[in-house]
C-alpha atoms as a PDB file:
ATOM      1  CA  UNK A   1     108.761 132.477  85.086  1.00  0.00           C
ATOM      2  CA  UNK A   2     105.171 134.156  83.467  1.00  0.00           C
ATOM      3  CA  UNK A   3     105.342 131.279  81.144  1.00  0.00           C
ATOM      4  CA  UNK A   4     105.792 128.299  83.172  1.00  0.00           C
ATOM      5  CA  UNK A   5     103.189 129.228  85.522  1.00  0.00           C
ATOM      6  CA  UNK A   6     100.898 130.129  82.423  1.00  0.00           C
ATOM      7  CA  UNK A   7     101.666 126.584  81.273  1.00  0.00           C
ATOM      8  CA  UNK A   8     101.341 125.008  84.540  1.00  0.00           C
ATOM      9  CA  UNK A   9      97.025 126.924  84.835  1.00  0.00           C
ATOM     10  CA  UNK A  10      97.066 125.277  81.081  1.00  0.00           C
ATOM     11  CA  UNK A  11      97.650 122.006  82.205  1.00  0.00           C
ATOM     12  CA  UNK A  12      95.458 122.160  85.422  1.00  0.00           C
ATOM     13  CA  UNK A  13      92.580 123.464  83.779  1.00  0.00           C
ATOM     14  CA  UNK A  14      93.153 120.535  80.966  1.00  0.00           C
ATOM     15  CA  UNK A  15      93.150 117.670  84.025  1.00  0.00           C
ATOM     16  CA  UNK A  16      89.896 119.661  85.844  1.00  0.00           C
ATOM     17  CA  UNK A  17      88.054 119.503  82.373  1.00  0.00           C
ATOM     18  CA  UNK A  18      89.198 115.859  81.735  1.00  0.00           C
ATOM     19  CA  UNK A  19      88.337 114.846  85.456  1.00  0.00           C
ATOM     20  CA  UNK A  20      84.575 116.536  85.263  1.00  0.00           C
ATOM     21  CA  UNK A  21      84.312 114.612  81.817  1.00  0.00           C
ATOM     22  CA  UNK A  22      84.597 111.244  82.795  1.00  0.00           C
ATOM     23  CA  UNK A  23      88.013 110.419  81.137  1.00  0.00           C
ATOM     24  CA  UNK A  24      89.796 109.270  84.283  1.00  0.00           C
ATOM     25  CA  UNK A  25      86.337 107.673  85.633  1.00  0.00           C
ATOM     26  CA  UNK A  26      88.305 103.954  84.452  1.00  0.00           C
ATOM     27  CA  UNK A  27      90.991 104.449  86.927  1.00  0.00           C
ATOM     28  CA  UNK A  28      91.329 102.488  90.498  1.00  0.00           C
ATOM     29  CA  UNK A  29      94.283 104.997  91.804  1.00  0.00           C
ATOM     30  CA  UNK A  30      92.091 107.812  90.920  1.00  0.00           C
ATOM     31  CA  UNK A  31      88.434 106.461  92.090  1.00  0.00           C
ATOM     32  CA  UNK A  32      89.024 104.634  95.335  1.00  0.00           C
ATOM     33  CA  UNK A  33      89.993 106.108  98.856  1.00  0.00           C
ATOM     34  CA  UNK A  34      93.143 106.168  99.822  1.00  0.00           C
ATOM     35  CA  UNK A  35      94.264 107.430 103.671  1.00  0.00           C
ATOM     36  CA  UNK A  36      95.836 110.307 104.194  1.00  0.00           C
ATOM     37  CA  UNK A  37      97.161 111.750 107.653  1.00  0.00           C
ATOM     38  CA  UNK A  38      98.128 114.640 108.726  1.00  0.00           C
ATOM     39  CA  UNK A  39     101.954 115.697 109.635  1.00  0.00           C
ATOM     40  CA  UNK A  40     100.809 117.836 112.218  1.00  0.00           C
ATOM     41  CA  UNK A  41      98.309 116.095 114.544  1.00  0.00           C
ATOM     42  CA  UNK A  42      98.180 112.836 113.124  1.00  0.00           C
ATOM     43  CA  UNK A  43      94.430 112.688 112.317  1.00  0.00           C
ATOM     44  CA  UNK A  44      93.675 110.424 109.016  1.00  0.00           C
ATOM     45  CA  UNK A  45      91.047 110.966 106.241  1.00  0.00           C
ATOM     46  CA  UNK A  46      90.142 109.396 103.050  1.00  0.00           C
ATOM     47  CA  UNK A  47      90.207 110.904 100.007  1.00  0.00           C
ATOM     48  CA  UNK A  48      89.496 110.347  96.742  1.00  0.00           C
ATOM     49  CA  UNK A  49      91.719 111.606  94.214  1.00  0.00           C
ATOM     50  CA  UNK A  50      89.266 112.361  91.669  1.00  0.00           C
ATOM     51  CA  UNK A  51      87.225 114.307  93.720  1.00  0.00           C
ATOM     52  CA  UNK A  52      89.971 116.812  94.121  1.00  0.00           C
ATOM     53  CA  UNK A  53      90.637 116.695  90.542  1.00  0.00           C
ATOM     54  CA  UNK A  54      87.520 117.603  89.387  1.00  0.00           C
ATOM     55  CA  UNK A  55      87.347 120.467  92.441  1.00  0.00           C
ATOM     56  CA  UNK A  56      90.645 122.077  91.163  1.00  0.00           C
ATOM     57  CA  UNK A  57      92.117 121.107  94.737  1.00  0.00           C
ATOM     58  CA  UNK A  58      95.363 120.544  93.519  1.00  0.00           C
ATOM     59  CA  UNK A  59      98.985 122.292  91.927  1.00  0.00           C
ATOM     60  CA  UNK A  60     101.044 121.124  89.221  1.00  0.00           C
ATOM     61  CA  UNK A  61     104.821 120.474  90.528  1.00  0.00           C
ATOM     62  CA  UNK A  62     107.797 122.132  88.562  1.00  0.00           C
ATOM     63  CA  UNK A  63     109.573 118.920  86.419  1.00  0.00           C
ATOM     64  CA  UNK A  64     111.977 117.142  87.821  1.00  0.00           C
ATOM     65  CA  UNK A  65     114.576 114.820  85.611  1.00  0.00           C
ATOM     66  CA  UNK A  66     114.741 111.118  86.973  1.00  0.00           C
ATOM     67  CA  UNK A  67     116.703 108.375  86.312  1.00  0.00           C
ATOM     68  CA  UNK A  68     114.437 104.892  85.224  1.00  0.00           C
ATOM     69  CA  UNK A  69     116.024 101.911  84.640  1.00  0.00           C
ATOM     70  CA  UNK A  70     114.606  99.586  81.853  1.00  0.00           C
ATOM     71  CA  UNK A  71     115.625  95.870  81.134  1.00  0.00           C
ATOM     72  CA  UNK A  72     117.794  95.392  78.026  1.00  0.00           C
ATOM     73  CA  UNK A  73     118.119  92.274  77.443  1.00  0.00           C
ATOM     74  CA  UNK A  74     120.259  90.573  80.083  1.00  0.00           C
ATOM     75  CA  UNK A  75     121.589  94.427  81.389  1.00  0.00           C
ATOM     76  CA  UNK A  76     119.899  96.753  82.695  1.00  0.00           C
ATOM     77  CA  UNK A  77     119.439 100.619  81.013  1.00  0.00           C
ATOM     78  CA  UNK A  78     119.259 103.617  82.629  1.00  0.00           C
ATOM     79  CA  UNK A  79     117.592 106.434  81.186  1.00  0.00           C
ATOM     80  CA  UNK A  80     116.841 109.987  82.268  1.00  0.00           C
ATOM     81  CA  UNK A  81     112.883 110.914  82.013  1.00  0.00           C
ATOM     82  CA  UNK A  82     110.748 114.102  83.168  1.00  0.00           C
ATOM     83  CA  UNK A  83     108.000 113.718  85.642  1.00  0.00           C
ATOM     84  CA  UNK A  84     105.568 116.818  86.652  1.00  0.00           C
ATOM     85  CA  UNK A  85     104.005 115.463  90.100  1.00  0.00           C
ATOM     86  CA  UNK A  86     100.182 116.751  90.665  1.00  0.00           C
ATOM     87  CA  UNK A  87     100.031 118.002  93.963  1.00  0.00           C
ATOM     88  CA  UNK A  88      96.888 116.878  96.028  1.00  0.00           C
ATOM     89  CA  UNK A  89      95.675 119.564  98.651  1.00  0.00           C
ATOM     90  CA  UNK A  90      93.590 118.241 101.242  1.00  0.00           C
ATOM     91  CA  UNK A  91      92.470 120.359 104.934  1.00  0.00           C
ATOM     92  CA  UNK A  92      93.106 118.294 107.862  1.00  0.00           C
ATOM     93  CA  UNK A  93      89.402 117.887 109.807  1.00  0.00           C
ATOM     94  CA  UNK A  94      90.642 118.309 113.150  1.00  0.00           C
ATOM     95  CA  UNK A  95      93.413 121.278 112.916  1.00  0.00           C
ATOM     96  CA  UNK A  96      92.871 122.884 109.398  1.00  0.00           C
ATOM     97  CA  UNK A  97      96.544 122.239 108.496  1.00  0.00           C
ATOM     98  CA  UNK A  98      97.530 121.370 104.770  1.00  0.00           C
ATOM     99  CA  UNK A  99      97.769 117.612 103.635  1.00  0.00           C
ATOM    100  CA  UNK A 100      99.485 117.070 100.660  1.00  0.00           C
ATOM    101  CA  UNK A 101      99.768 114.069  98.859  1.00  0.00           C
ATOM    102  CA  UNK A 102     101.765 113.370  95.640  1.00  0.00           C
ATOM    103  CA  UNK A 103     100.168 110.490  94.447  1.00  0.00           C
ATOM    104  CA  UNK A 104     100.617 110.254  90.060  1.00  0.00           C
ATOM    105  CA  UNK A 105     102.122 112.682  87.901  1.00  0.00           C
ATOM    106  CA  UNK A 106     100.922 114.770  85.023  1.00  0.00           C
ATOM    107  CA  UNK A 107     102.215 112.195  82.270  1.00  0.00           C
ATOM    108  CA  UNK A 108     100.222 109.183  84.516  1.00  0.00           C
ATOM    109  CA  UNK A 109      97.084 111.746  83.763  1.00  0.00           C
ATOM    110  CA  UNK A 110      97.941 112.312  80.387  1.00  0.00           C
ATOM    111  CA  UNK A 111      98.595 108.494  79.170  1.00  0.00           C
ATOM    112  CA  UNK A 112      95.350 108.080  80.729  1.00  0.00           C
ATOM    113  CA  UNK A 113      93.421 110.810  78.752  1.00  0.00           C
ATOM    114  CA  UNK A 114      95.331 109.531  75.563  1.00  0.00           C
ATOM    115  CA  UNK A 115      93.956 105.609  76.126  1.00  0.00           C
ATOM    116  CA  UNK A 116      91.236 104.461  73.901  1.00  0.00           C
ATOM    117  CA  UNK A 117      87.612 103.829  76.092  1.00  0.00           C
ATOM    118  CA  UNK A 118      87.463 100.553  77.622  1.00  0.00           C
ATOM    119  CA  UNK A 119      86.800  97.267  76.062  1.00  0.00           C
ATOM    120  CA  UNK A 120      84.244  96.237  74.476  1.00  0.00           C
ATOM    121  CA  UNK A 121      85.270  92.538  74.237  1.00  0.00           C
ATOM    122  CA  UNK A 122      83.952  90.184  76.310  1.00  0.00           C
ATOM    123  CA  UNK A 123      85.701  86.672  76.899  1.00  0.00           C
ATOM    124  CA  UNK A 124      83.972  83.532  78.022  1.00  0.00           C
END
């Protein structure tokens, strides 16, 4: 258990230094607000998800196994694949209760952080 929770601060501090860096600055998901309400009063706020990323305000999930489907040809495939949801941790304005949101997972982060800049093509 020592070493999943090691790995888990591993991989947070990895997204924190990649958010404060810029890498996930070329993201919509991550750079526009999105509403969030809360379960307990109902009050809504916006957040942006890179804002909490870069303030640590979030937990890595434990991964969870599940099933994708992908087209072969004229049949469909079903695989098994591991997602690690990120764990958003907002404070409701009006009653201070926990809001969390799971909005992309750890691999959405990482193929992110593993893309090449942006383009640098520029079509007529």
């Amino acid at each position: 258990m020592v070493a999943a929770e090691h790995e888990r601060r591993s991989v947070k501090d990895r997204i924190v230094e990649n958010a404060k860096s810029g890498v996930f600055n070329g993201s919509p998901l991550l750079t526009t607000p999105h509403r969030a309400t809360c379960e307990n009063c109902g009050q809504t706020l916006d957040i942006v998800y890179l804002d909490y990323l870069k303030a640590g305000k979030f937990n890595i999930a434990d991964p969870q196994a599940i099933e994708t489907e992908n087209p072969l040809g004229a049949f469909m495939a079903s695989e098994q694949e591991t997602v690690t949801q990120v764990i958003v941790q907002a404070i409701c304005e009006r009653c201070e209760c926990p809001i969390e949101e799971r909005p992309f997972t750890v691999e959405y982060l990482n193929h992110l952080a593993s893309r090449a800049g942006p383009s640098t093509n520029m079509w007529a």
